[in-house]
Every structure is written in structure tokens, then in C-alpha cells.
C-alpha atoms as a PDB file:
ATOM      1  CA  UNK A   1       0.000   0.000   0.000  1.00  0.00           C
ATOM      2  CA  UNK A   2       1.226   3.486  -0.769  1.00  0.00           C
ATOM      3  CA  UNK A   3       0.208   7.259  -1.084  1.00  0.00           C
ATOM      4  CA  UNK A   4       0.195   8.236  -4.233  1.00  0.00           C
ATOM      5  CA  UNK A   5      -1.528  11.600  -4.258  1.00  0.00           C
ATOM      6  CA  UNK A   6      -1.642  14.045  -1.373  1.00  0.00           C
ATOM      7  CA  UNK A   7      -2.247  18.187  -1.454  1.00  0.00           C
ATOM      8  CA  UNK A   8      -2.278  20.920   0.679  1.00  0.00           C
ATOM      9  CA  UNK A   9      -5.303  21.949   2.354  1.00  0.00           C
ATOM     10  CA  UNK A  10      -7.195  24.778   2.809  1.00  0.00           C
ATOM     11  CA  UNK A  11     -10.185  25.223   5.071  1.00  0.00           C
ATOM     12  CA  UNK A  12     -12.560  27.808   6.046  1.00  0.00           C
ATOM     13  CA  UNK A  13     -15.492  27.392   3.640  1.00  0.00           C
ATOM     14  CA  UNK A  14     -13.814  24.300   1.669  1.00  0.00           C
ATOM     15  CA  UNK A  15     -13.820  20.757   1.738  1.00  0.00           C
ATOM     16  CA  UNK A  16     -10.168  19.171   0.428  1.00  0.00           C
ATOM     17  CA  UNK A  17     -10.031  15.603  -1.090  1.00  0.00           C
ATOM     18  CA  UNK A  18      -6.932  13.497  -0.558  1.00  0.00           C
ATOM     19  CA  UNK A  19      -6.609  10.675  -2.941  1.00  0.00           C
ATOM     20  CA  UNK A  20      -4.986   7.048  -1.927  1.00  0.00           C
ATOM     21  CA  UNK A  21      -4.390   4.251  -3.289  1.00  0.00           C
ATOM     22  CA  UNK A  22      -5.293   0.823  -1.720  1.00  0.00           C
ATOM     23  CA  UNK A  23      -5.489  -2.818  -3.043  1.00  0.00           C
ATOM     24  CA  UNK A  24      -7.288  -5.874  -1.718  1.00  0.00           C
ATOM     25  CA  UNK A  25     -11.430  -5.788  -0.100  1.00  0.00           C
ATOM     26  CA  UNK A  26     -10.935  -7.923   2.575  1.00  0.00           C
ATOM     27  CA  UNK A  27     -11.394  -7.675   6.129  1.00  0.00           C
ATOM     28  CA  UNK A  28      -7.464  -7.275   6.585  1.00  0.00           C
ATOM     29  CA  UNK A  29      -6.594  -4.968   3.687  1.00  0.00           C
ATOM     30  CA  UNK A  30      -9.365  -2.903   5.120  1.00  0.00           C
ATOM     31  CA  UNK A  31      -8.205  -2.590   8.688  1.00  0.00           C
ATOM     32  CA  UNK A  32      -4.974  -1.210   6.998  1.00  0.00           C
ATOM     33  CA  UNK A  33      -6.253   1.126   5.059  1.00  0.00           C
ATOM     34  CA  UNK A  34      -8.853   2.404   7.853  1.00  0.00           C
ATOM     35  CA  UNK A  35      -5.320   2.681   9.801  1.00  0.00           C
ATOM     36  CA  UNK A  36      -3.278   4.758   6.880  1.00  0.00           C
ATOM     37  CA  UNK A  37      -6.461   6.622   6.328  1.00  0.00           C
ATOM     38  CA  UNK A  38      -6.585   7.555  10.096  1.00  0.00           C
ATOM     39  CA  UNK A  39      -3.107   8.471  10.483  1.00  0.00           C
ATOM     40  CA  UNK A  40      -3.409  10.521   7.233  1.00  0.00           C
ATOM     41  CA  UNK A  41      -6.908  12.125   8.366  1.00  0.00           C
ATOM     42  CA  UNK A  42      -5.252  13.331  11.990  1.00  0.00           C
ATOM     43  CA  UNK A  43      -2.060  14.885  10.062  1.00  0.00           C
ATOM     44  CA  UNK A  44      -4.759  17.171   7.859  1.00  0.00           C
ATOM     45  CA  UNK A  45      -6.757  17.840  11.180  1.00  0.00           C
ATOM     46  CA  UNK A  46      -3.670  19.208  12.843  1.00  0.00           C
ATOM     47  CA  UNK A  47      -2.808  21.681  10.358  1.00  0.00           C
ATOM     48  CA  UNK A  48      -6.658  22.812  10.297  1.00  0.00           C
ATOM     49  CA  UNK A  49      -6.183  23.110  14.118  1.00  0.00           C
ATOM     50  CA  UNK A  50      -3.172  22.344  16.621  1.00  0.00           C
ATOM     51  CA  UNK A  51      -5.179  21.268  19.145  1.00  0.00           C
ATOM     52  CA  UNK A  52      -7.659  18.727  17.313  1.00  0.00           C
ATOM     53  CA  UNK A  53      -8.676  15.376  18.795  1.00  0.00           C
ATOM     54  CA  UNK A  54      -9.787  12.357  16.885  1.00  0.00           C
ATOM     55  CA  UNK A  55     -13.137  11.593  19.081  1.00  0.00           C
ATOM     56  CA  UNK A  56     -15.001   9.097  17.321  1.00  0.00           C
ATOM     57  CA  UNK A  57     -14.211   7.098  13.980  1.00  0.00           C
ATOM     58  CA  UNK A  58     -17.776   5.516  12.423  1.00  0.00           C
ATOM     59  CA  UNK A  59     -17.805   2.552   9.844  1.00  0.00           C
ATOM     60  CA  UNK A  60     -20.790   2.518   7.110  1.00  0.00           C
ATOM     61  CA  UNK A  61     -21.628   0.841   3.976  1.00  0.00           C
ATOM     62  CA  UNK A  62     -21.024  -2.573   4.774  1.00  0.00           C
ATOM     63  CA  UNK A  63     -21.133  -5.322   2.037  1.00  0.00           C
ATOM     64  CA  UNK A  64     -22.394  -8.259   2.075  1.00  0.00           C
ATOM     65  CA  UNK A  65     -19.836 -11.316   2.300  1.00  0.00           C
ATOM     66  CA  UNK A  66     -18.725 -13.905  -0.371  1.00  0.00           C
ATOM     67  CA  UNK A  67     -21.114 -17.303   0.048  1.00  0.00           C
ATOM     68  CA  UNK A  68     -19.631 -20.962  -0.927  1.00  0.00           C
ATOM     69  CA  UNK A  69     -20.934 -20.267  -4.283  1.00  0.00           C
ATOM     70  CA  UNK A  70     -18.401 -17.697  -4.733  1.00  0.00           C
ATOM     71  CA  UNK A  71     -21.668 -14.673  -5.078  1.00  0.00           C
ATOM     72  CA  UNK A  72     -22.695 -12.378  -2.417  1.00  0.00           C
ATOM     73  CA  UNK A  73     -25.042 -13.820   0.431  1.00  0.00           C
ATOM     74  CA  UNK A  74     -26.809 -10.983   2.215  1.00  0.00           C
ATOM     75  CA  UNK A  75     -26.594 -13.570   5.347  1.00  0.00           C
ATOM     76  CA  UNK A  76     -23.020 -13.063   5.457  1.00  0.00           C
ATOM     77  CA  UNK A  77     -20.963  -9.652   6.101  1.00  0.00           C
ATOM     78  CA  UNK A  78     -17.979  -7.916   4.257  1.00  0.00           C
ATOM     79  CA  UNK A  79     -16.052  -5.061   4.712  1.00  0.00           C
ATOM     80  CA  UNK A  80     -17.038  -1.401   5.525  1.00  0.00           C
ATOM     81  CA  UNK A  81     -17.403   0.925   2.246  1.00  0.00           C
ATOM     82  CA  UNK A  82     -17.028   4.036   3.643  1.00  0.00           C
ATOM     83  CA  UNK A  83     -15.714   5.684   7.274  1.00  0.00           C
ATOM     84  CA  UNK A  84     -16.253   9.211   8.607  1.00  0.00           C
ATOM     85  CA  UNK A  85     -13.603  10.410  11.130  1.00  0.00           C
ATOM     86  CA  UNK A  86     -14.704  13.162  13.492  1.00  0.00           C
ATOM     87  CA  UNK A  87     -12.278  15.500  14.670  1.00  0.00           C
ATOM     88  CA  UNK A  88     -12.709  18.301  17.663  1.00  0.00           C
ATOM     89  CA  UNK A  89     -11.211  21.495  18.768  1.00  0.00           C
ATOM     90  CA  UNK A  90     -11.192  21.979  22.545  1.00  0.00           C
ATOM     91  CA  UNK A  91      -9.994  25.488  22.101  1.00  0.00           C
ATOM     92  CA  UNK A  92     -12.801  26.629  19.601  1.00  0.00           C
ATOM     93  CA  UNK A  93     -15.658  24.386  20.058  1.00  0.00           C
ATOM     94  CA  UNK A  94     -15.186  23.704  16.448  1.00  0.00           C
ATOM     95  CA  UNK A  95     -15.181  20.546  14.601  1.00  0.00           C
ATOM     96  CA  UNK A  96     -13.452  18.662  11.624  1.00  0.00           C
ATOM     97  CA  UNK A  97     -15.081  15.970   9.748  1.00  0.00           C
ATOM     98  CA  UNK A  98     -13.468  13.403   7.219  1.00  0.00           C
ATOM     99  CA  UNK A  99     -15.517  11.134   5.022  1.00  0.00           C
ATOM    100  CA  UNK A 100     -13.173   8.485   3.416  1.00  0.00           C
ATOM    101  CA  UNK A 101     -14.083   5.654   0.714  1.00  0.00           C
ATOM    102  CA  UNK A 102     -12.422   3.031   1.522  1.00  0.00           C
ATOM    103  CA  UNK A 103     -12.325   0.848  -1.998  1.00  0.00           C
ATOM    104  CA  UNK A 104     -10.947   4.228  -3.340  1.00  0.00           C
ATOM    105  CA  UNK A 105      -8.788   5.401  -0.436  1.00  0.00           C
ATOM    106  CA  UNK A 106      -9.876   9.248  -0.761  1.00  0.00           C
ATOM    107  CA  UNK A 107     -10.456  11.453   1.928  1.00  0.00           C
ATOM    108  CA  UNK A 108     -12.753  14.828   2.220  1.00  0.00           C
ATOM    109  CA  UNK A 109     -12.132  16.802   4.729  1.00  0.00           C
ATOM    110  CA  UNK A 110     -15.495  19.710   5.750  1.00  0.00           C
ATOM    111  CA  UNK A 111     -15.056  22.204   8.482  1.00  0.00           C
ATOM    112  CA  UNK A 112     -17.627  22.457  10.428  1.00  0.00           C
ATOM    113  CA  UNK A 113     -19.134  25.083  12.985  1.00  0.00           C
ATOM    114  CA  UNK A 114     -19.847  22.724  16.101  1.00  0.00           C
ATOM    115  CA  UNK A 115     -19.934  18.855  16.679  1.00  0.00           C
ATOM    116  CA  UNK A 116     -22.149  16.510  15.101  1.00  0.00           C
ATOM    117  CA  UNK A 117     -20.135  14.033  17.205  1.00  0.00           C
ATOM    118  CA  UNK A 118     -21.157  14.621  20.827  1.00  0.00           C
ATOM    119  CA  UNK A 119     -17.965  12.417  22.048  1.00  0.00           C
ATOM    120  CA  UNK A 120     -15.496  14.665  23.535  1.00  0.00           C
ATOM    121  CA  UNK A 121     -12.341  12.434  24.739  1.00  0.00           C
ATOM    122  CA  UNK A 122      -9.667  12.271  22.140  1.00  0.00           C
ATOM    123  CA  UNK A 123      -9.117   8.658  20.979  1.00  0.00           C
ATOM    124  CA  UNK A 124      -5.000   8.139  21.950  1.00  0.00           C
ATOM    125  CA  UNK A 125      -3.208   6.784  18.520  1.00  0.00           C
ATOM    126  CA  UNK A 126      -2.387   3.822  20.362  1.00  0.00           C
ATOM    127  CA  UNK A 127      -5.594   2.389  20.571  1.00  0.00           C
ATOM    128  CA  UNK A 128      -6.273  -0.400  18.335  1.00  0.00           C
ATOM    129  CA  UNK A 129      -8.529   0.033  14.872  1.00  0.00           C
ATOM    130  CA  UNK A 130      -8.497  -3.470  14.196  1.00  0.00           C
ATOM    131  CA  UNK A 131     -12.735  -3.515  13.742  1.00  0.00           C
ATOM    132  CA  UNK A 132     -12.199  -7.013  12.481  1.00  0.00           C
ATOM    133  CA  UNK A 133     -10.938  -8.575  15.871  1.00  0.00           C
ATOM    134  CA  UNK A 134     -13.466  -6.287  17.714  1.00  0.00           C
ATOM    135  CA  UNK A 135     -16.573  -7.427  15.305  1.00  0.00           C
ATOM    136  CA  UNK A 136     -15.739 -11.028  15.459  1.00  0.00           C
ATOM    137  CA  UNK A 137     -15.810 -10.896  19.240  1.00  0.00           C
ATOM    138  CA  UNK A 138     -19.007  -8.682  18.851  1.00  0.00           C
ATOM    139  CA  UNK A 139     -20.658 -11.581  17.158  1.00  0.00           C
ATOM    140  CA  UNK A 140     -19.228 -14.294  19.899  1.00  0.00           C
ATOM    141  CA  UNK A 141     -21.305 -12.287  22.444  1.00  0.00           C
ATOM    142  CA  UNK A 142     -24.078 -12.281  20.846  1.00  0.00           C
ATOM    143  CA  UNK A 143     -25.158 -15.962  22.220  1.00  0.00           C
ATOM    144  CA  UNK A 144     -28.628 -16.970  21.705  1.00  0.00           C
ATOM    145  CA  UNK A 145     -29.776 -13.138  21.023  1.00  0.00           C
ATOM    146  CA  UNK A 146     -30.184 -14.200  17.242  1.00  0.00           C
ATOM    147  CA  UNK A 147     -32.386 -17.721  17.880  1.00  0.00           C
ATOM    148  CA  UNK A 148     -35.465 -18.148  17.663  1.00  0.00           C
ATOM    149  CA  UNK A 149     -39.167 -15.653  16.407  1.00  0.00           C
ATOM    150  CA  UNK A 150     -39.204 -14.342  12.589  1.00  0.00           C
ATOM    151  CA  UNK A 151     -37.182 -17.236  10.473  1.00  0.00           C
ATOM    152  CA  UNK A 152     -35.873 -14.052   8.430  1.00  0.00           C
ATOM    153  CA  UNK A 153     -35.339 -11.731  11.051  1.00  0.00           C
ATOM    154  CA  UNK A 154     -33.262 -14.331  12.836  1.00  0.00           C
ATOM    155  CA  UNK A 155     -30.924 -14.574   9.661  1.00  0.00           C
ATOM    156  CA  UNK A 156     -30.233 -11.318   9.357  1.00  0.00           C
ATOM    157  CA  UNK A 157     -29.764 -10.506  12.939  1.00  0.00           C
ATOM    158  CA  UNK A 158     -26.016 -11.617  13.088  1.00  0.00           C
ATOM    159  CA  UNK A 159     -25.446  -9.258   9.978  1.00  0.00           C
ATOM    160  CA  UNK A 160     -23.402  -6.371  10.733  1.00  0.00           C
ATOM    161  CA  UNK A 161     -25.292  -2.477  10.209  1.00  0.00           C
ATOM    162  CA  UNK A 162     -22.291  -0.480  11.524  1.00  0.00           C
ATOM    163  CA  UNK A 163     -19.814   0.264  14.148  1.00  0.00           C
ATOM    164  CA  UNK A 164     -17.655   2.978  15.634  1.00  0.00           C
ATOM    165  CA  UNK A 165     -14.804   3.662  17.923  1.00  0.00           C
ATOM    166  CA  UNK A 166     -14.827   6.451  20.381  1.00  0.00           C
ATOM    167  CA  UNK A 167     -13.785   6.751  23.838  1.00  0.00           C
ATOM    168  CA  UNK A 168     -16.398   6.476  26.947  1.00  0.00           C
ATOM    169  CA  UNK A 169     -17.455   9.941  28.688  1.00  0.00           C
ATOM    170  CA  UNK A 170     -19.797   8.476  31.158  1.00  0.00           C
ATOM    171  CA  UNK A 171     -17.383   9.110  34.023  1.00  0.00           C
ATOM    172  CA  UNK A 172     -16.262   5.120  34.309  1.00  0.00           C
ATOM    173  CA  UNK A 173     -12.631   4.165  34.952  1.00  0.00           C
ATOM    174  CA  UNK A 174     -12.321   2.602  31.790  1.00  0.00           C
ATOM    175  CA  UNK A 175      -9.134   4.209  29.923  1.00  0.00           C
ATOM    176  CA  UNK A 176      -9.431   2.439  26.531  1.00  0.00           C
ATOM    177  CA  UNK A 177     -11.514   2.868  23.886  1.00  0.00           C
ATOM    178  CA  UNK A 178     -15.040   0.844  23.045  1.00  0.00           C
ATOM    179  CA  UNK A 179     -15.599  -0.584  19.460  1.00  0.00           C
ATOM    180  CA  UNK A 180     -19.638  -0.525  19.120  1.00  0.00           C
ATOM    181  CA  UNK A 181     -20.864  -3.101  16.128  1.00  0.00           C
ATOM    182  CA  UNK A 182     -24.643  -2.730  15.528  1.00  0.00           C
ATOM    183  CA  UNK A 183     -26.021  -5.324  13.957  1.00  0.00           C
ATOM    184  CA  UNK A 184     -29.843  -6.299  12.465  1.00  0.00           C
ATOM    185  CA  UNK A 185     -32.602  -6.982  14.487  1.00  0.00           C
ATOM    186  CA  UNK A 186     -33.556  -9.593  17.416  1.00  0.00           C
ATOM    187  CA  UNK A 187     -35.708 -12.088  16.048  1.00  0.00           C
ATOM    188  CA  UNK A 188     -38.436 -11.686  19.076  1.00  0.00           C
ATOM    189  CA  UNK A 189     -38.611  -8.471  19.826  1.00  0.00           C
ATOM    190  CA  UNK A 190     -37.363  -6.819  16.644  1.00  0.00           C
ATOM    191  CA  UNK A 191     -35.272  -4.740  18.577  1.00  0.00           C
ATOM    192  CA  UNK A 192     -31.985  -3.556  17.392  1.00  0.00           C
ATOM    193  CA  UNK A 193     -29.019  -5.505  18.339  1.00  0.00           C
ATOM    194  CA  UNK A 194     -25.585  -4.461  19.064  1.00  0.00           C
ATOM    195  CA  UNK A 195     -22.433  -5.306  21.367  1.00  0.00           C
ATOM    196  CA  UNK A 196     -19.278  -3.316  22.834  1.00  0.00           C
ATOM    197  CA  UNK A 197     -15.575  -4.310  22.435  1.00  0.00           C
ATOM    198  CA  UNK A 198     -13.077  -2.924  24.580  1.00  0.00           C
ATOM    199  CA  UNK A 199     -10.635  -1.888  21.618  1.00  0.00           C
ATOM    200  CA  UNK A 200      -7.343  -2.293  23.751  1.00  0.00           C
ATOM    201  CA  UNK A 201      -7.720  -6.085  25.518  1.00  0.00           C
ATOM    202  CA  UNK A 202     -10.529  -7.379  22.893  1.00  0.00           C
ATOM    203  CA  UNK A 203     -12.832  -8.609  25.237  1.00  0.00           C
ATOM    204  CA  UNK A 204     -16.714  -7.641  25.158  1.00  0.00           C
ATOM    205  CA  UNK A 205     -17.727  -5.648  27.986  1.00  0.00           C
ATOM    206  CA  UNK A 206     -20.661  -3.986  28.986  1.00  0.00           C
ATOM    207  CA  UNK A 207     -21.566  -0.119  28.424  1.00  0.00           C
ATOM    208  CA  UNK A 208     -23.809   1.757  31.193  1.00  0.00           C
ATOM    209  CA  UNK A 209     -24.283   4.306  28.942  1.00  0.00           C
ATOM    210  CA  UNK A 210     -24.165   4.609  25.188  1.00  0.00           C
ATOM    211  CA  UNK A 211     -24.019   8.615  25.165  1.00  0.00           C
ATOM    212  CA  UNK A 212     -22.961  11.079  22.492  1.00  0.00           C
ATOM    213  CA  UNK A 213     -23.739   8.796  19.358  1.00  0.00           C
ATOM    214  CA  UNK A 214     -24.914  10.796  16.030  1.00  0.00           C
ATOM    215  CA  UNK A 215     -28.434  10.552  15.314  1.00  0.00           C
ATOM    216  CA  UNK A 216     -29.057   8.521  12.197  1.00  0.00           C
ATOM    217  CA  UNK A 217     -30.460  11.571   9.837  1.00  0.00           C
ATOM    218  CA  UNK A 218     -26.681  13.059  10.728  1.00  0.00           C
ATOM    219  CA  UNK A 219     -24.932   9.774   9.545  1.00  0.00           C
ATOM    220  CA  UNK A 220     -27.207   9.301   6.166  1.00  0.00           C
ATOM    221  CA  UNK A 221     -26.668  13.205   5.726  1.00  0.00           C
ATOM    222  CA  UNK A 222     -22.801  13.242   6.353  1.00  0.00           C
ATOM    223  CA  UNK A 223     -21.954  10.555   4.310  1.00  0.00           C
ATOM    224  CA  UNK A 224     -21.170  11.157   0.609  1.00  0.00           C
ATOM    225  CA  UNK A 225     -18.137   9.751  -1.247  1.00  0.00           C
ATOM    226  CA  UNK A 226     -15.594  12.139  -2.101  1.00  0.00           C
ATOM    227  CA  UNK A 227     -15.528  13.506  -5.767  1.00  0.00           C
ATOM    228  CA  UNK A 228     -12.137  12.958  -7.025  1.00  0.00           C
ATOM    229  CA  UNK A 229     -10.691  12.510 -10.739  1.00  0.00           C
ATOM    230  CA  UNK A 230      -8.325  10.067 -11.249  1.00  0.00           C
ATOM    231  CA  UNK A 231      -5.344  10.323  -8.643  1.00  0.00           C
ATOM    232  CA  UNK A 232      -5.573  13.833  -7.826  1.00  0.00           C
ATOM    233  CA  UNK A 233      -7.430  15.918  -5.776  1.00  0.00           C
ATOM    234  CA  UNK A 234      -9.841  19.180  -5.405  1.00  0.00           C
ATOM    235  CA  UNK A 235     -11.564  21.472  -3.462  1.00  0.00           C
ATOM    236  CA  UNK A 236     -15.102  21.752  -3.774  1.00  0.00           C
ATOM    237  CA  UNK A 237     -16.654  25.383  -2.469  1.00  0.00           C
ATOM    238  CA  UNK A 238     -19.343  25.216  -0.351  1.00  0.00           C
ATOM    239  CA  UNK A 239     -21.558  28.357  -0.455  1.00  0.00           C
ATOM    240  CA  UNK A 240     -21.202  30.859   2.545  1.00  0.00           C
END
């Protein structure tokens, strides 16, 4: 894997796209690339402030997995399409978010006034981004949860919807941070499922409370794949 196209930013009233290449869609080419994409997105976050903290990192777009017969079964789950890195300024209340693609590797970067991440501890670099460990023992913990009621609901229940990283803020002594994976819903109560990772030791744990996650209209609104043509990259205006 390699960088093959990076530019200066500017902010203010513009989004910047960083192109990258990547290779590979499976589970471990895409942990990689979610990390070079993270280290890249918190390099373009400090030069649009000093002081900016990456507080929560979301996964979307998941694929359905490859079945025996070599086609896609929508029982199965693949990697993540897409990622949205949110990025806060302690000194200005302001925030910076990053949509990335992951088959393409591109970044956008769009300043924004205040939050739409209500997380406020910065996630330390240290802390592991390895989603596929933290899914796999997401699904392990799941037990009977996905057994029994509506024959389709059951199937899909074990399906992965999305997950994110972000540290906890509900005053526990927990110091790492918490991979959430949502997945579809409980069979008998048609509830939606999900189950927290601890990111550092990989072991499910249990969340008091789930604060400070983006509403669903802010997710379907904030994601967008970056324009970019061919390996370079642009700055789209966004009107004042």
C-alpha cells in the first residue's frame, strides 16, 4: 500500500479531497487502510487546528460477504465501504469531519461550525482500529440473542449495520476505547441488536451508557463519497 496523491489543504469554507491508493477488499486490507487513512486524516486535522482530537471514527456501507458459491449472500458480512472520522477542537468548540471511501482510499475533509459528534475524549493513537478482531468478538457475544421468532429476522440478525470507535465519557474508569458493532434486528422483539468491544484487551464488555452517538439523519446526511478525478485531488466550495 502506498500514497500516491496528497495536497495541501485549505479550510474555512472548503472541503479538500486526498486521494490514496489501496489494493485488496478484505477484512485485513481494510483494517490497513482504515489505519493509513486515520493516520493521514489526523495529520490534515492538525494543520486545520493544533489542538484537534480524533473523538469518534464511524464505519458505514457494509457489504455483504462472499457465500460458498463464490456470489454475495446478504446472510453473510464484508467489509465497511465508507468511514467518517470526526475531529474536535477543545480550544474553539469547532469541529473537523473526514468522510473516506475506503475501496478508493480518498479522503474529504469539511469544516464544520460545532460537533455533530457529541464524544469529547480524544481517541490516543495507540488504541487499536483493528474492527475485524473487535466485530468477530461482537458476534461471539451475541449468544442466543439471534435464535429463535421471525425465520428471516433471525438470519439477518447476526449481519453487521455499523460500528464505531470512540472513547467512553460516562465518568467510568475505563481508559481504553469501546468498538460498538450494531447489527440487524432480534428475532423476538425486533429490537436492534448491538455489542461493545473494549478496543485495547478485545474482550466484550458492557456499556452503562451509550451517550454522544450521532443521530441517524446526521450519519445518512454526512456521508457522501468524495468527488475525485483520477489520482488527484480538489476542493469543492461550499456556499457561505
Amino acid at each position: 500500500m502506498r500514497r500516491v496523491a496528497a495536497g495541501a489543504v485549505r479550510y474555512g469554507m472548503c472541503s479538500a479531497v486526498f486521494v490514496m491508493a489501496f489494493s485488496g477488499t478484505s477484512y485485513a486490507d481494510t483494517t490497513a487502510s482504515l489505519s493509513s487513512l486515520a493516520d493521514q486524516a489526523r495529520v490534515e486535522a492538525h494543520k486545520w487546528r493544533a489542538d484537534a482530537e480524533l473523538v469518534q471514527v464511524e464505519l458505514l456501507a457494509f457489504g455483504f460477504g462472499i457465500g460458498p458459491s463464490g456470489y454475495p449472500d446478504v446472510n453473510k458480512t464484508g467489509p465497511p465501504g465508507g468511514a467518517l472520522f470526526h475531529f474536535r477542537s477543545p480550544s474553539s468548540q469547532h469541529a473537523l469531519r473526514m468522510s473516506a471511501d475506503m475501496s478508493r482510499g480518498t479522503l474529504r475533509a469539511v469544516p464544520l461550525s460545532a460537533p455533530v459528534s457529541s464524544y469529547t475524549r480524544g481517541i490516543p493513537a495507540d488504541v487499536s482500529l483493528d474492527f475485524d478482531k473487535a466485530i468477530a468478538q461482537a458476534k461471539a457475544a451475541l449468544g442466543t440473542e439471534c435464535i429463535g421468532g421471525d425465520p428471516l429476522a433471525s438470519r439477518s440478525c447476526t449481519v453487521v449495520t455499523g460500528a464505531d470507535l470512540h472513547m467512553e465519557t460516562d465518568g467510568s474508569t475505563l481508559s481504553s476505547g469501546i468498538w460498538t458493532s450494531r447489527f440487524g434486528q432480534n428475532p423476538r422483539t425486533l429490537r436492534g441488536v448491538s455489542r461493545s468491544v473494549d478496543a485495547r484487551t478485545g474482550q466484550s464488555t458492557r456499556v452503562r451508557r451509550m451517550s454522544g452517538r450521532s443521530s441517524s439523519r446526521t450519519r445518512a446526511e454526512s456521508w457522501r463519497f468524495p468527488k475525485s478525478v483520477g489520482l488527484h485531488h480538489r476542493y469543492v466550495r461550499f456556499a457561505a
